[in-house]
Protein backbone atom coordinates (compact mmCIF):
# COMPACT_ATOMS: atom_id res chain seq x y z
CA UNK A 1 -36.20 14.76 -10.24
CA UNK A 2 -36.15 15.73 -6.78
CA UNK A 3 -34.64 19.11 -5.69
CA UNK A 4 -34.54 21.70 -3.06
CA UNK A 5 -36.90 24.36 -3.37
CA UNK A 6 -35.63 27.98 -3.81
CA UNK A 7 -35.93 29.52 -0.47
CA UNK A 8 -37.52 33.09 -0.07
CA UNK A 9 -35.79 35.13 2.69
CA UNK A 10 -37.48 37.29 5.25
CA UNK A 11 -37.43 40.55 3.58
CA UNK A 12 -39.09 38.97 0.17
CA UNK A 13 -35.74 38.22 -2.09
CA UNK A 14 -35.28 34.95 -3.65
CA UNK A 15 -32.43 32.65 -1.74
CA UNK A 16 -30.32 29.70 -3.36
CA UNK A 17 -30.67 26.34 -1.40
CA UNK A 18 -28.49 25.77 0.93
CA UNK A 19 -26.92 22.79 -0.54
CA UNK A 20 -26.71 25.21 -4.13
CA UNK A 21 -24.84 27.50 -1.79
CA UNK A 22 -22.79 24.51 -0.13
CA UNK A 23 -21.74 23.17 -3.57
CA UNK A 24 -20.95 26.65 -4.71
CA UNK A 25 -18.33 27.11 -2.25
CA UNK A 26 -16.94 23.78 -2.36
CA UNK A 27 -16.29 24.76 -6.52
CA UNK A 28 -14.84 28.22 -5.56
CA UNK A 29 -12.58 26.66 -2.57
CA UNK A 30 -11.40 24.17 -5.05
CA UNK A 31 -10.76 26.30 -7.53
CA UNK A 32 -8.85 28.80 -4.95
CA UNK A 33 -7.01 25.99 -3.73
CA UNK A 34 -5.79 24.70 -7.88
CA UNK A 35 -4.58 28.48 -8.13
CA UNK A 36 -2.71 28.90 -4.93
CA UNK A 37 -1.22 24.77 -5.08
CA UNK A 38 -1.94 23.77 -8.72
CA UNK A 39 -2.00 20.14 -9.38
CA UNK A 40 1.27 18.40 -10.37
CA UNK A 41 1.81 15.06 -10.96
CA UNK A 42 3.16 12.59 -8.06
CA UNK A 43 6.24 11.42 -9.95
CA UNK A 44 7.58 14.31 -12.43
CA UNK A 45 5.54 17.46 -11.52
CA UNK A 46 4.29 18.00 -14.90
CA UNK A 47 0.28 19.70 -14.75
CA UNK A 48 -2.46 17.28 -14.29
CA UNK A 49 -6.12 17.75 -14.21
CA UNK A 50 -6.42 16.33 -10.51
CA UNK A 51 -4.70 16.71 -7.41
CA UNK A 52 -3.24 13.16 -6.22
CA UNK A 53 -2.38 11.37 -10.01
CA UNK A 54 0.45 10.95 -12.40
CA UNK A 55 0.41 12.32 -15.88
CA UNK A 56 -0.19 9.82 -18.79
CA UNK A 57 4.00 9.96 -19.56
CA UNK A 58 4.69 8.71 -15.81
CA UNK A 59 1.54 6.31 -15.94
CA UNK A 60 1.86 4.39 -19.07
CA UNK A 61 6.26 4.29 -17.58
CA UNK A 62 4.74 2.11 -14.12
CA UNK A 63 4.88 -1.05 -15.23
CA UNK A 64 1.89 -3.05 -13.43
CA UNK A 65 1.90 -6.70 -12.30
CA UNK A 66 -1.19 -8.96 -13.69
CA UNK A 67 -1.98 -11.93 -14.74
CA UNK A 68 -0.12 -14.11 -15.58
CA UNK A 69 1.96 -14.20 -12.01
CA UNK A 70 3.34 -16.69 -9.71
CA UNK A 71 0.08 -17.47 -7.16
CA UNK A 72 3.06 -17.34 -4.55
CA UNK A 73 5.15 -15.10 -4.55
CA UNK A 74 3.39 -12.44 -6.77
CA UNK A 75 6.23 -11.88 -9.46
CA UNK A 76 5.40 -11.78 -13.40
CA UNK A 77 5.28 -14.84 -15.20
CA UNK A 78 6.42 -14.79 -19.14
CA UNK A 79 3.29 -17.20 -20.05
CA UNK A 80 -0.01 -17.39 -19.68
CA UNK A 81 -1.70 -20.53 -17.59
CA UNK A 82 -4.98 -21.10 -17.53
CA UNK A 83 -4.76 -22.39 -13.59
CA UNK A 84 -3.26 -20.81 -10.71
CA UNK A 85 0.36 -21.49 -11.05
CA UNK A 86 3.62 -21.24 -8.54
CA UNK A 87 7.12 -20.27 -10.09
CA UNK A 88 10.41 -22.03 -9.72
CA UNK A 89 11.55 -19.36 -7.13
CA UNK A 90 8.87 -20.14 -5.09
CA UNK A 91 9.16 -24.12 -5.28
CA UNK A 92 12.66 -24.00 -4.35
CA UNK A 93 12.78 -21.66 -1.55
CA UNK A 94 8.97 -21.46 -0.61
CA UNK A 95 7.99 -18.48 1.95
CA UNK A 96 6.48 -18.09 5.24
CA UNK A 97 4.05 -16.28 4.31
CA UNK A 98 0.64 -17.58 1.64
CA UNK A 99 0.55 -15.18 -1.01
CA UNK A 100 2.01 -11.82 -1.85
CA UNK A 101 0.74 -9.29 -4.62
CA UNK A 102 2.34 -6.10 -5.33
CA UNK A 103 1.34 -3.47 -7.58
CA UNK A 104 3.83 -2.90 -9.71
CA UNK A 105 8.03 -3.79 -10.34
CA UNK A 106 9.73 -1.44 -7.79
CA UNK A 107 11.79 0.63 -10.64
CA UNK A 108 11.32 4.11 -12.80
CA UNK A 109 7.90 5.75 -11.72
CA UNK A 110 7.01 3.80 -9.25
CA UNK A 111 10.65 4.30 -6.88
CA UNK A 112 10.47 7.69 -8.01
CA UNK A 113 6.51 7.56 -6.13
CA UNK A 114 7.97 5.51 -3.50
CA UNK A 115 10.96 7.15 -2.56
CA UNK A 116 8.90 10.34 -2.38
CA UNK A 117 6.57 8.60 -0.01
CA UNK A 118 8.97 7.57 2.39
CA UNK A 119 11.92 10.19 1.89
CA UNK A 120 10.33 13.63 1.27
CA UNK A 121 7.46 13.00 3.41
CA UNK A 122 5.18 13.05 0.03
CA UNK A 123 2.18 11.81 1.19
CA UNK A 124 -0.56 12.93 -0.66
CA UNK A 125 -0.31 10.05 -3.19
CA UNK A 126 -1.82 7.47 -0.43
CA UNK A 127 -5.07 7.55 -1.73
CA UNK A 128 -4.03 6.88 -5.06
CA UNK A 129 -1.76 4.33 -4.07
CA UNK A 130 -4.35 2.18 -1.26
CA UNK A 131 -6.38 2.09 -4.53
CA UNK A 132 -3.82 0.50 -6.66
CA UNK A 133 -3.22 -1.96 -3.73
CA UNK A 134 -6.98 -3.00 -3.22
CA UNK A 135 -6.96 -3.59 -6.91
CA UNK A 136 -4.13 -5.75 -6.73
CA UNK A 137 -4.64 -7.57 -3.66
CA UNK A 138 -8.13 -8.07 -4.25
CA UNK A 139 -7.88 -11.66 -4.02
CA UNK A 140 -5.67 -11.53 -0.60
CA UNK A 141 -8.42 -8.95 1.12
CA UNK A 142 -11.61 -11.15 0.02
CA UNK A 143 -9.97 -13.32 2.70
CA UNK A 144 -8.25 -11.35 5.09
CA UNK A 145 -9.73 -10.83 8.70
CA UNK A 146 -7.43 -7.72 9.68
CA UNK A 147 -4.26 -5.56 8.20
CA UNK A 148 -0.63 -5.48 9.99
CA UNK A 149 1.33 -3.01 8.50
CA UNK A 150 5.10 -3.85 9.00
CA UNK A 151 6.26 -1.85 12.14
CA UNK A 152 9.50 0.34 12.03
CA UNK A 153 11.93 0.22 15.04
CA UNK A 154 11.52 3.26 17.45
CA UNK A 155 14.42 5.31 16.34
CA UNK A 156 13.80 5.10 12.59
CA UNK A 157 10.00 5.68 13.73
CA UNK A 158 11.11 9.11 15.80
CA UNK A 159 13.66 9.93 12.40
CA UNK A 160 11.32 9.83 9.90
CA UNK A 161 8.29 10.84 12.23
CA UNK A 162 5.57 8.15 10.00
CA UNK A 163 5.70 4.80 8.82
CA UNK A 164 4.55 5.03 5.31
CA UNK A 165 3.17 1.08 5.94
CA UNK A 166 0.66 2.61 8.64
CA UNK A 167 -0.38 5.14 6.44
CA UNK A 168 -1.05 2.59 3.62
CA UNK A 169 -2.36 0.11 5.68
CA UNK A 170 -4.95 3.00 7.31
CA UNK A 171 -5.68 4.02 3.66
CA UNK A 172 -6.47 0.58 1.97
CA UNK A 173 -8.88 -0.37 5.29
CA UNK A 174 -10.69 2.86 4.13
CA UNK A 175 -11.28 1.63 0.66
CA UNK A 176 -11.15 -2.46 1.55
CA UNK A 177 -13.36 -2.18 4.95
CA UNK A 178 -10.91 -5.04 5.98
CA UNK A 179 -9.89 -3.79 9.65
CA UNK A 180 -6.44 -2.55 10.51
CA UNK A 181 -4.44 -3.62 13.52
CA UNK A 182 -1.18 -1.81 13.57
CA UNK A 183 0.17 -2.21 16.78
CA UNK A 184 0.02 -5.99 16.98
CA UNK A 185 2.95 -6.79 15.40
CA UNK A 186 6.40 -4.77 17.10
CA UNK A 187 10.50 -4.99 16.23
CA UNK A 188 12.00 -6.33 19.13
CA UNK A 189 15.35 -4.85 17.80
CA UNK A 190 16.74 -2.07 15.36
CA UNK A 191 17.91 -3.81 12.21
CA UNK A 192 20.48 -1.75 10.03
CA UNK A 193 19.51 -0.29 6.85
CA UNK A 194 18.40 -3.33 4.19
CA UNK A 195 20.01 -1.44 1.04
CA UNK A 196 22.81 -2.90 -0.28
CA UNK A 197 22.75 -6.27 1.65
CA UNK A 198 22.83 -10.11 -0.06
CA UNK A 199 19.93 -12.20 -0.04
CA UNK A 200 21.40 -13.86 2.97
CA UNK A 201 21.98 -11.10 4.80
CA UNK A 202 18.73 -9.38 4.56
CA UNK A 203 17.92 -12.87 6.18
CA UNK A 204 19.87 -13.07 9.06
CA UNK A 205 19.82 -9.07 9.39
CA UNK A 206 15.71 -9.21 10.53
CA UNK A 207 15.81 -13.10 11.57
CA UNK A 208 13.93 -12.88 15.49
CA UNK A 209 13.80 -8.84 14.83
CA UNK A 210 9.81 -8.75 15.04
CA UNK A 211 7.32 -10.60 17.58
CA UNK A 212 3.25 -10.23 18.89
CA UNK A 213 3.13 -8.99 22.61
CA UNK A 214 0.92 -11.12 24.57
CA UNK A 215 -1.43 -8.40 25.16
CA UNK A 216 -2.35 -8.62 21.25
CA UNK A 217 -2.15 -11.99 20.52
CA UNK A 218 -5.85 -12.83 21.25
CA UNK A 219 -6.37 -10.10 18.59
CA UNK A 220 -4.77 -12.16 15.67
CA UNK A 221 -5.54 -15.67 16.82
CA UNK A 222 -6.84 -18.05 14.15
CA UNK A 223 -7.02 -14.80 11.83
CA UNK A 224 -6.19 -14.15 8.30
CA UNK A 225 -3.70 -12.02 7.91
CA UNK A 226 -2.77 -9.50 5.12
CA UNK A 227 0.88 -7.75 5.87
CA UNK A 228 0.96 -4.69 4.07
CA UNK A 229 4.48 -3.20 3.10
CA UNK A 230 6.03 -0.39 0.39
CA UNK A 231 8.13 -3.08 -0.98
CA UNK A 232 9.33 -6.23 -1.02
CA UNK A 233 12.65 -6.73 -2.21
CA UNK A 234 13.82 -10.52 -1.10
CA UNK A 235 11.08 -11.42 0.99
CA UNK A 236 12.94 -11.47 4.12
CA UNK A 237 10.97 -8.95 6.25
CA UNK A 238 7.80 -10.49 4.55
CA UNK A 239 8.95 -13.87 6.44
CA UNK A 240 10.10 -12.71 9.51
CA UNK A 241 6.72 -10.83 10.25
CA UNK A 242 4.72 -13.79 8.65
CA UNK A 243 6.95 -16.24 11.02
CA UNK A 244 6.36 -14.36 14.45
CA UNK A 245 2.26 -13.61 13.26
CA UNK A 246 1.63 -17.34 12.28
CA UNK A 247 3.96 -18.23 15.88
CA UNK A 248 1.79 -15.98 17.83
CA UNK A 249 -1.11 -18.33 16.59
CA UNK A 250 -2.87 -16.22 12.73
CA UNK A 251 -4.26 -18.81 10.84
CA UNK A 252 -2.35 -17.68 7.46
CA UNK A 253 -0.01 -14.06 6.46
CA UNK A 254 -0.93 -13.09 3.26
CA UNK A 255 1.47 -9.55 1.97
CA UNK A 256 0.29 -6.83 -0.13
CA UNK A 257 2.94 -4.54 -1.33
CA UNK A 258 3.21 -1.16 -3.78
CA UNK A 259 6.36 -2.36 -5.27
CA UNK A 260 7.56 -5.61 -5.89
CA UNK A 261 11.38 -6.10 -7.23
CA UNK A 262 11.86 -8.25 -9.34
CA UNK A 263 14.64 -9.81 -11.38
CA UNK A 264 15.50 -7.65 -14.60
CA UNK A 265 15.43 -11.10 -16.78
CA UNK A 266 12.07 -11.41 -16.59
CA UNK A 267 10.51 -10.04 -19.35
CA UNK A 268 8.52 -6.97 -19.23
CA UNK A 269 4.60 -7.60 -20.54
């Protein structure tokens, strides 16, 4: 086993190695930092042992998408397949983008985690959460060329001061090593607030409301692109970013999401 040798200092005493001494103070400034800020979890603020998690109550309440799910549009399926397999949603009104995956159904724990993120400027669950994605879009990033996080407009950028789909985005290309480009893809126009609207007008609300300058288009041409978002709800941002990205000449707009909603008749599994 290899180690450092124990140093002797000038005047004859015994010395720790410096990286015993390094390690040392990394424990005690860790420890210094659980006392001052102990850690809570994201969600309810109940103790945890780590800084950055959720505690098993607010865990085993997130209720994750697998297998089996609609190769489409990345909602639960009530039945197992043994092939790849697209749902009736997706057949009748199919998207402009590939694929999506999300991590989870965008209710309980996860909008609590969410809404944090993007309301109370709770950030300190994006590590956590870029993990979750990379696990769930793992088949979407073994084929992606770069990341486009979903731009905000400039006002609702200078309100909130972040764009929680940057930070994701920045996070997952940490973990992933799949390249982010976030300033390829802009909103050519504020859109009002999503919450609350129909189906249809989420659609028309966004329709034309995001485009590729032609400084950046060379960046994402013939590329494989994965769109990253906090949630998809209908699908109609997803397709109006996948519609100017695959206009501006990307070979295919894949979307990875945290949350995915998704309709409360489909069973739970």
């Amino acid at each position: 086993m290899n180690s450092e040798p124990v140093q002797m200092t000038s005047d004859g005493r015994i010395g720790l190695p410096t990286s015993s001494v390094a390690a040392l103070l990394r424990k005690l400034g860790g420890w210094v930092v659980d006392v001052v800020l102990p850690p809570l979890c994201l969600a309810c603020r109940a103790s945890v042992q780590g800084h950055g998690g959720v505690c098993a109550a607010c865990w085993r309440d997130i209720d994750f998408i697998e297998s089996p799910r609609c190769d489409c549009l990345g909602i639960p399926l009530p039945y197992p397949s043994g092939d790849k397999i697209v749902s009736a949603a997706a057949l009748a009104d199919p998207p402009q983008y590939g694929r999506a995956r999300a991590v989870a159904r965008y209710d309980g724990t996860l909008r609590t985690l969410v809404h944090g993120l993007k309301y109370r400027d709770r950030h300190e669950g994006v590590e956590l959460f870029s993990r979750w994605m990379v696990h769930a879009g793992e088949d979407l990033l073994r084929d992606a060329d770069i990341l486009v996080p979903v731009p905000l407009a400039r006002m609702r950028l200078w309100e909130r001061r972040f764009n929680q789909a940057v930070l994701l985005s920045r996070a997952i290309a940490r973990v992933s090593g799949v390249k982010e480009a976030p300033v390829v893809l802009e909103r050519t126009r504020r859109t009002v607030s999503q919450v609350g609207l129909s189906v249809e007008q989420r659609r028309r609300n966004v329709a034309g409301a995001f485009s590729v300058p032609e400084k950046h288009r060379r960046t994402i041409e013939s590329m494989n692109i994965v769109l990253v978002d906090d949630v998809i709800t209908t699908g109609a941002t997803a397709n109006a970013c996948a519609k100017a990205l695959l206009g501006a000449g990307a070979a295919r707009v894949d979307v990875l999401a945290l949350g995915r909603v998704v309709d409360p008749l489909t069973p739970r599994l």
